[in-house]
Protein backbone atom coordinates (compact mmCIF):
# COMPACT_ATOMS: atom_id res chain seq x y z
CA UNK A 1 0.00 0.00 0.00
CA UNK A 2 1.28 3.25 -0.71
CA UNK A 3 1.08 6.29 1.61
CA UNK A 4 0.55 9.70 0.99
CA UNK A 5 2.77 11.57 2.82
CA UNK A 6 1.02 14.80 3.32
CA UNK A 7 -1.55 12.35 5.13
CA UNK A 8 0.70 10.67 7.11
CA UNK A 9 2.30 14.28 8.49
CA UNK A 10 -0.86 15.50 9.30
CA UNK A 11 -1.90 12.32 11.45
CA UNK A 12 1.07 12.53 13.18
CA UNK A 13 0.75 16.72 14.56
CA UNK A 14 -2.90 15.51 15.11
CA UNK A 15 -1.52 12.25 17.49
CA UNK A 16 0.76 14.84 18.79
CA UNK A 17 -1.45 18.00 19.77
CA UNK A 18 -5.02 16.04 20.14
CA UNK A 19 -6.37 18.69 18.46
CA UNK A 20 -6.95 19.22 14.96
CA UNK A 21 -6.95 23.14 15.06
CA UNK A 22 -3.77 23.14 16.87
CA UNK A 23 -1.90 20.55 14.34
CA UNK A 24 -3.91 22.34 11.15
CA UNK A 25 -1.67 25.81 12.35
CA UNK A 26 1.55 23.86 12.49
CA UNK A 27 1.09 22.56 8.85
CA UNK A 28 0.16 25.92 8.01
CA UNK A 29 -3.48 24.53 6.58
CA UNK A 30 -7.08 25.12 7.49
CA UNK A 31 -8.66 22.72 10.17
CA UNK A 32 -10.71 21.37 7.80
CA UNK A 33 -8.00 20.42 4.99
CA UNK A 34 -6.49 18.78 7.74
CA UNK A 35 -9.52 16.86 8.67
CA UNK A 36 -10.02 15.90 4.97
CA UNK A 37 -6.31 14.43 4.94
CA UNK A 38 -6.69 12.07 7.95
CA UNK A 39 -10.05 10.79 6.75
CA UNK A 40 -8.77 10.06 3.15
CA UNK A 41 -5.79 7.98 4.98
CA UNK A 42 -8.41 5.98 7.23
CA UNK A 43 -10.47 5.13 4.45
CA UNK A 44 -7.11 3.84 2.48
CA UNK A 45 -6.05 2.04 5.53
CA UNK A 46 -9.84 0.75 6.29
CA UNK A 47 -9.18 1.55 9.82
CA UNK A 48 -10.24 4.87 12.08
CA UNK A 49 -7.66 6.39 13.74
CA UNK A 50 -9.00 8.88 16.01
CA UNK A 51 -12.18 8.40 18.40
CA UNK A 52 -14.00 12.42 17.66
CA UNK A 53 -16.06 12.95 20.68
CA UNK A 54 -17.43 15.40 22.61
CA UNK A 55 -14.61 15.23 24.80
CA UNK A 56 -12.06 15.72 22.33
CA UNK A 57 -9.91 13.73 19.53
CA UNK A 58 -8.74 10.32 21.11
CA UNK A 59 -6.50 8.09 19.22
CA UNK A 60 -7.74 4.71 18.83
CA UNK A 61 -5.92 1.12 19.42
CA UNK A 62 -5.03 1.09 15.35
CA UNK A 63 -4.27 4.98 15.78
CA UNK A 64 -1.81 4.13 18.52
CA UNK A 65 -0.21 0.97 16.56
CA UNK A 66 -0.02 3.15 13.44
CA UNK A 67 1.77 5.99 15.23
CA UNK A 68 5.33 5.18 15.71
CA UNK A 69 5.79 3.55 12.61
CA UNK A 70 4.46 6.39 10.54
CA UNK A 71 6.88 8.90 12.35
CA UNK A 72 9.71 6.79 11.38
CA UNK A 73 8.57 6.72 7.87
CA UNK A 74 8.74 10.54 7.86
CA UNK A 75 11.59 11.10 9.29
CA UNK A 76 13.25 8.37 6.61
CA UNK A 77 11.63 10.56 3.92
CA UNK A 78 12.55 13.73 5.29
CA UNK A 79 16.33 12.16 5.61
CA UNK A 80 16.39 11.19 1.86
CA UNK A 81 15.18 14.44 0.84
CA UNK A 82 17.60 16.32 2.41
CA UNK A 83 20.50 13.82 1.44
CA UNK A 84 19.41 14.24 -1.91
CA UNK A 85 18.68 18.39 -1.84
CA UNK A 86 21.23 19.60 1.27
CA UNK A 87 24.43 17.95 0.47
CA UNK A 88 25.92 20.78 -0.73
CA UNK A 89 23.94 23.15 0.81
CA UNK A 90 24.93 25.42 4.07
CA UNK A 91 23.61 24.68 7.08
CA UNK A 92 21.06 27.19 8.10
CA UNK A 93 21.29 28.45 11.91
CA UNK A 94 19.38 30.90 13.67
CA UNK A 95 20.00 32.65 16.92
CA UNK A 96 18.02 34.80 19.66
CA UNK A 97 18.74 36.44 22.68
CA UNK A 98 20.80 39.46 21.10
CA UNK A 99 21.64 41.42 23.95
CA UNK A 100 23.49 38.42 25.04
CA UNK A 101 25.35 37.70 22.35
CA UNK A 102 24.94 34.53 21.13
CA UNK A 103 26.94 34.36 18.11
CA UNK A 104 30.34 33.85 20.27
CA UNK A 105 29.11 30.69 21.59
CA UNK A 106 28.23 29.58 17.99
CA UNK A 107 31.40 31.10 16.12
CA UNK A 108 33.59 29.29 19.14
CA UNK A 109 32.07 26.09 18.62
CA UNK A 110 31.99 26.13 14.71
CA UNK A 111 35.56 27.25 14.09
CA UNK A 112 37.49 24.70 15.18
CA UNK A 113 35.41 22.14 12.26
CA UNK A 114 36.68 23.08 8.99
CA UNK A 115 33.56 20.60 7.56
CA UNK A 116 31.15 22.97 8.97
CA UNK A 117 29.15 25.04 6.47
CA UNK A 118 27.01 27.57 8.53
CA UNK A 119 24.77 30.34 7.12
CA UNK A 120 23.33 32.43 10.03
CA UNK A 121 20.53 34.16 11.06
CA UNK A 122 18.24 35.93 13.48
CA UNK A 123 14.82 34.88 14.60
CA UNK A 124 12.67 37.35 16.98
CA UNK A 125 12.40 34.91 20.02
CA UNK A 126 12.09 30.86 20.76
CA UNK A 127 8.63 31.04 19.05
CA UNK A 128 9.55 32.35 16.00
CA UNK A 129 12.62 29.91 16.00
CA UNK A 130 10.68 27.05 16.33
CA UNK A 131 8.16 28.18 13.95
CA UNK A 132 10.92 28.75 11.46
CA UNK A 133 12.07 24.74 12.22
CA UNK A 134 8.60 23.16 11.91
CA UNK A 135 8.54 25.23 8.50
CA UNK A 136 12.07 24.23 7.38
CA UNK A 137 13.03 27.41 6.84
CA UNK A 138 15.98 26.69 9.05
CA UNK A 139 17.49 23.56 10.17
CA UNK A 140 18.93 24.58 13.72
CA UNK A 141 18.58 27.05 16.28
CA UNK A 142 20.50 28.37 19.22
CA UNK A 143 19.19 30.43 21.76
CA UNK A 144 17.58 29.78 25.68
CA UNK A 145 15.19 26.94 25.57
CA UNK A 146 12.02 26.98 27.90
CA UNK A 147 8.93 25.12 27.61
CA UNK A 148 6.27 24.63 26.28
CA UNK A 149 8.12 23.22 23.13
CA UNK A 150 6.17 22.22 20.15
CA UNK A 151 6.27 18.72 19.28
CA UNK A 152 8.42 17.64 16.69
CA UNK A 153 11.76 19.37 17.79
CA UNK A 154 14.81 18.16 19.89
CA UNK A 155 17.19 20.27 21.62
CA UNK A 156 20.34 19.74 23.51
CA UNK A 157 21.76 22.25 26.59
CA UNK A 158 25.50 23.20 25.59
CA UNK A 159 26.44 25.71 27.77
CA UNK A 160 25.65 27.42 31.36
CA UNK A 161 26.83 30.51 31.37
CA UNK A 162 27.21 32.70 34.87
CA UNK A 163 25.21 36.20 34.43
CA UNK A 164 26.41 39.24 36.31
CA UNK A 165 24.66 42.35 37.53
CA UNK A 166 24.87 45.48 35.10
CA UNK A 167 24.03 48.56 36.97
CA UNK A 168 24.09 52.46 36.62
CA UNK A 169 27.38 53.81 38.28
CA UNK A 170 25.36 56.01 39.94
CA UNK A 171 23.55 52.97 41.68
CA UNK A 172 23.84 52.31 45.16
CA UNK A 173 25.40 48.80 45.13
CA UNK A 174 27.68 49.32 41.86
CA UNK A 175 30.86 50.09 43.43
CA UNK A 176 30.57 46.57 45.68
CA UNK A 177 32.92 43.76 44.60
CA UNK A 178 30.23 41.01 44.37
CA UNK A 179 26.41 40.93 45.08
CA UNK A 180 24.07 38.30 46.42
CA UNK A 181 20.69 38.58 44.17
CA UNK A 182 18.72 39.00 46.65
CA UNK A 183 20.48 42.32 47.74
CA UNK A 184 18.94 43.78 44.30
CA UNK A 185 15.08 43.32 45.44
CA UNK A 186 14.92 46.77 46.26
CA UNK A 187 16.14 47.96 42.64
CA UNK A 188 14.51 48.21 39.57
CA UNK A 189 14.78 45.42 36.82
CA UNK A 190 15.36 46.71 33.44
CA UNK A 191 14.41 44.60 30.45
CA UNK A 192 14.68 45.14 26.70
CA UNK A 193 10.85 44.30 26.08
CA UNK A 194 7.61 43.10 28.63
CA UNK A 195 8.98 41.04 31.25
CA UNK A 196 6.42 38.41 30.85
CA UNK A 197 8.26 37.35 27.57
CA UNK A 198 11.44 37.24 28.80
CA UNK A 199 11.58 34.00 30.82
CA UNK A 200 15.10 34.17 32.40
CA UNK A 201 14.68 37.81 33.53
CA UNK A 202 10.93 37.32 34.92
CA UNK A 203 12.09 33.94 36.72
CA UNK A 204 14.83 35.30 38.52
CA UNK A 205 12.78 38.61 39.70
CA UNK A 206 10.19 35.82 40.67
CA UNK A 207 12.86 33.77 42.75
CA UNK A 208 14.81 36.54 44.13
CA UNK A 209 12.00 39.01 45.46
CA UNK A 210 12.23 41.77 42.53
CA UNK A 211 9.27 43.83 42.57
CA UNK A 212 9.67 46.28 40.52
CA UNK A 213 10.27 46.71 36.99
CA UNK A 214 10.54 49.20 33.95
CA UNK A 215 10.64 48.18 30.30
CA UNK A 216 11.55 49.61 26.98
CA UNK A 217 12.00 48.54 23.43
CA UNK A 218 15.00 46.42 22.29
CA UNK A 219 16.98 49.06 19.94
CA UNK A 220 20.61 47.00 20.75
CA UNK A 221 23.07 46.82 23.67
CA UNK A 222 24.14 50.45 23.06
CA UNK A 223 20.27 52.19 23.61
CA UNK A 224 19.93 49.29 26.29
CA UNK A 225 23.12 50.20 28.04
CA UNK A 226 21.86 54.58 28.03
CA UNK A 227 18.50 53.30 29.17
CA UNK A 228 20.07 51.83 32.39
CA UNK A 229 22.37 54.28 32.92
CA UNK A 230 20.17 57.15 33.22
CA UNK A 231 18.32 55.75 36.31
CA UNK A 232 20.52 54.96 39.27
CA UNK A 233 17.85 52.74 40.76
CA UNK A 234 18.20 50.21 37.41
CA UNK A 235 20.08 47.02 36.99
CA UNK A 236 19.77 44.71 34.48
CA UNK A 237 21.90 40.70 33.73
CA UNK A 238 24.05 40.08 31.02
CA UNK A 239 26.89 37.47 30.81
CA UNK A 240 30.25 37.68 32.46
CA UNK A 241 32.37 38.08 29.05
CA UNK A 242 29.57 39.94 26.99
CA UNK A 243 31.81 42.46 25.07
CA UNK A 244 30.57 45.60 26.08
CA UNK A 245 31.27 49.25 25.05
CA UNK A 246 34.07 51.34 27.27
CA UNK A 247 31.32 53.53 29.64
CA UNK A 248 31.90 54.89 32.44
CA UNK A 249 28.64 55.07 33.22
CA UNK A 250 27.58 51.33 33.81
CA UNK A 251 29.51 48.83 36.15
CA UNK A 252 30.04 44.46 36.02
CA UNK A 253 29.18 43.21 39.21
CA UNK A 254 29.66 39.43 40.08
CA UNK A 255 26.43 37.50 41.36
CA UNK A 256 27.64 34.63 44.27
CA UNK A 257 25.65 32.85 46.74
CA UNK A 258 24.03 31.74 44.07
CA UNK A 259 25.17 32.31 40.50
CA UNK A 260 22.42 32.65 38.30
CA UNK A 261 23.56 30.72 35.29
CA UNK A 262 22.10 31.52 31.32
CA UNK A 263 21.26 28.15 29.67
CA UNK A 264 21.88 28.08 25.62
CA UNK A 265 20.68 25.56 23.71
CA UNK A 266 20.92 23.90 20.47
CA UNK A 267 17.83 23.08 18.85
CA UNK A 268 16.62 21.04 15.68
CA UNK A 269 13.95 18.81 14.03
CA UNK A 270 14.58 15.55 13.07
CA UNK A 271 18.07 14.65 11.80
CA UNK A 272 17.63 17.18 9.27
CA UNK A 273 20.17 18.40 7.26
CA UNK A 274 23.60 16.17 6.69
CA UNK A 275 25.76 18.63 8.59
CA UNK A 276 23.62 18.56 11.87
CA UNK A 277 25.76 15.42 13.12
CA UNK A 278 29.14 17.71 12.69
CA UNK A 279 27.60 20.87 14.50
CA UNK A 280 26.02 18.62 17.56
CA UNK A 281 29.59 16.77 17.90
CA UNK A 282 31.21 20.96 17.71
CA UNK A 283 29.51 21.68 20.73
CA UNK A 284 30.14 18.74 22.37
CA UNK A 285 33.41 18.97 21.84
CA UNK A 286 33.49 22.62 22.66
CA UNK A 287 31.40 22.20 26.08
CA UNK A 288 34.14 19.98 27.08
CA UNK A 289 37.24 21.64 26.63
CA UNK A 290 35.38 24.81 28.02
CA UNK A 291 33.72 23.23 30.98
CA UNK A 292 30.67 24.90 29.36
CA UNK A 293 28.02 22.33 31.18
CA UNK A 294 29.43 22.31 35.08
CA UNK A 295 26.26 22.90 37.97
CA UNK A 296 26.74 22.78 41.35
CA UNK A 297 23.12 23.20 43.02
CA UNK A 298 24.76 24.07 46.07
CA UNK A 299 26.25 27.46 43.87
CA UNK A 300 24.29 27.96 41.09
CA UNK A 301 20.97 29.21 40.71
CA UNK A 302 19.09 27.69 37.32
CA UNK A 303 15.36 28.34 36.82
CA UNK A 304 12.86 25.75 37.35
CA UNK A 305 12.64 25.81 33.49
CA UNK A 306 15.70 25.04 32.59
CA UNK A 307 16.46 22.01 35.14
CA UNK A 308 14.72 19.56 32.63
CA UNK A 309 17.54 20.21 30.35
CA UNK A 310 20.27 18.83 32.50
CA UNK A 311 19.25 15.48 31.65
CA UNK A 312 20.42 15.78 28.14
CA UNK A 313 23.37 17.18 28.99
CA UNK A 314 26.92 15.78 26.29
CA UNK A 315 29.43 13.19 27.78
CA UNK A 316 33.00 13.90 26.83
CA UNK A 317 35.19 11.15 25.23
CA UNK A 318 35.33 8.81 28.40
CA UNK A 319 32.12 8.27 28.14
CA UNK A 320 31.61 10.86 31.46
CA UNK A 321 28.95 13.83 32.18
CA UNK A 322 30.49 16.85 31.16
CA UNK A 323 28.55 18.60 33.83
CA UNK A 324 29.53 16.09 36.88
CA UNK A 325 33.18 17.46 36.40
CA UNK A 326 34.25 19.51 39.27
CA UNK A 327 34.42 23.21 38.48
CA UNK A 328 37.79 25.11 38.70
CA UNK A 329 37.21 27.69 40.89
């Protein structure tokens, strides 16, 4: 029996999501052309897949059987289509989370594989990045990974990054050698768009007791940086080793007891195109020589979000967690 593919696809979001509207956006179709697919494949199998109830879509015991199998079969197609149209094509990366620069995580990793083939890009936030995957208008992204994740992608944590406090020099903490977040509950958070859609930033004013919060638009690091220098009641994070600008009206200060720590991930759908292999093993390699993946509970703060990610964290050559090394201090 031969399969139609666009059939098979659409089963599969609908197994995924339980709900045809919700699958119908992913494939970019109407509800109804996605209804009209599934049906045409139950009739050529002779079997219903889905139960449609009041209660919902439900898949059935054939819907259940016919689900592994028939995401296999499009992830074999979608590997022989890209074998056959991507060999010779760059691979195409996005990244997000300007202000923190994520391009010298990616440029680090990438350089030392003379195989890689990278042609970069820059998508608005994780939504748009994973809309751009499920789309294949990319074939990898980079960026800080929270959930919810649509179905259909994989990602991979490759580095924890420490995140200091960037203040006015006018503020009243900025000329201390290190700060304990919770000394900067009484200060003002500064963000580069609505808190609320800024999941790092909202989580640690969350954890930490920050109550107060002004936000503007993201115009780059440089309008970011005047912003928060113009109010000596302002602090913002960055990254330890963000390059930034010579001001002397902004100050570094080190976070301890706990460092908050920035979690980048890679992330991709399917196996995708034929250099995604050589970019996952780049990081790998990278986050081991770098130490890029060490967590000590006991000194690092990670959001509740993020935690899930340690599980897939890279093992170095030995066959060892990267991140159950002990950190140099």
């Amino acid at each position: 029996m031969d399969l139609d593919l666009a059939q098979v696809r659409a089963f599969v979001l609908a197994a995924e999501e339980l709900h045809f509207g919700q699958a119908a956006e992913k494939l970019s179709i109407s509800q109804q052309a996605l209804s009209k697919r599934i049906a045409r494949l139950e009739s050529r199998l002779g079997m219903q897949l889905f139960d449609r109830g009041g209660q919902g879509v439900r898949l059935t015991e054939a819907g259940h059987r016919f689900l592994e199998p028939a995401g296999q079969a499009l992830a074999a197609a979608d590997l022989a289509v890209a074998a056959v149209l991507d060999v010779h094509r760059p691979l195409r990366i996005d990244v997000w989370g300007h202000l923190y620069a994520p391009m010298r995580t990616v440029a680090q990793a990438a350089a030392r594989t003379s195989e890689l083939r990278l042609e970069l890009g820059h998508g608005r936030d994780l939504p748009s990045a994973a809309a751009a995957l499920l789309h294949a208008d990319i074939d990898a992204a980079f960026g800080r990974v929270h959930p919810p994740l649509p179905a259909g992608l994989t990602h991979r944590l490759v580095r924890l990054e420490p995140v200091d406090a960037i203040l006015s020099a006018d503020h009243p903490l900025a000329s201390e050698p290190a700060l304990r977040p919770e000394q900067l509950r009484d200060s003002v958070l500064w963000t580069p768009g609505a808190l609320d859609r800024l999941d790092f930033l909202h989580r640690f004013a969350e954890r930490f007791g920050v109550r107060d919060h002004a936000e503007g638009a993201n115009l780059g690091l440089d309008h970011f940086l005047a912003d928060l220098a113009a109010d000596p009641r302002r602090f913002s994070l960055l990254p330890a080793d963000v390059p930034l600008p010579q001001t002397p009206e902004i100050r570094l200060v080190p976070l301890v007891e706990p460092t908050p720590l920035y979690a980048w991930s890679l992330l991709w759908r399917g196996r995708g195109h034929p250099l995604m292999g050589a970019l996952v093993n780049a990081f790998v390699a990278e986050a081991g020589r770098n130490r890029w993946l060490e967590y000590d509970p006991s000194r690092d703060w990670l959001p509740e979000s993020s935690l899930p990610a340690l599980a897939n964290r890279f093992e170095d050559e030995g066959g060892r967690t990267v991140a159950d090394s002990p950190r140099a201090d």
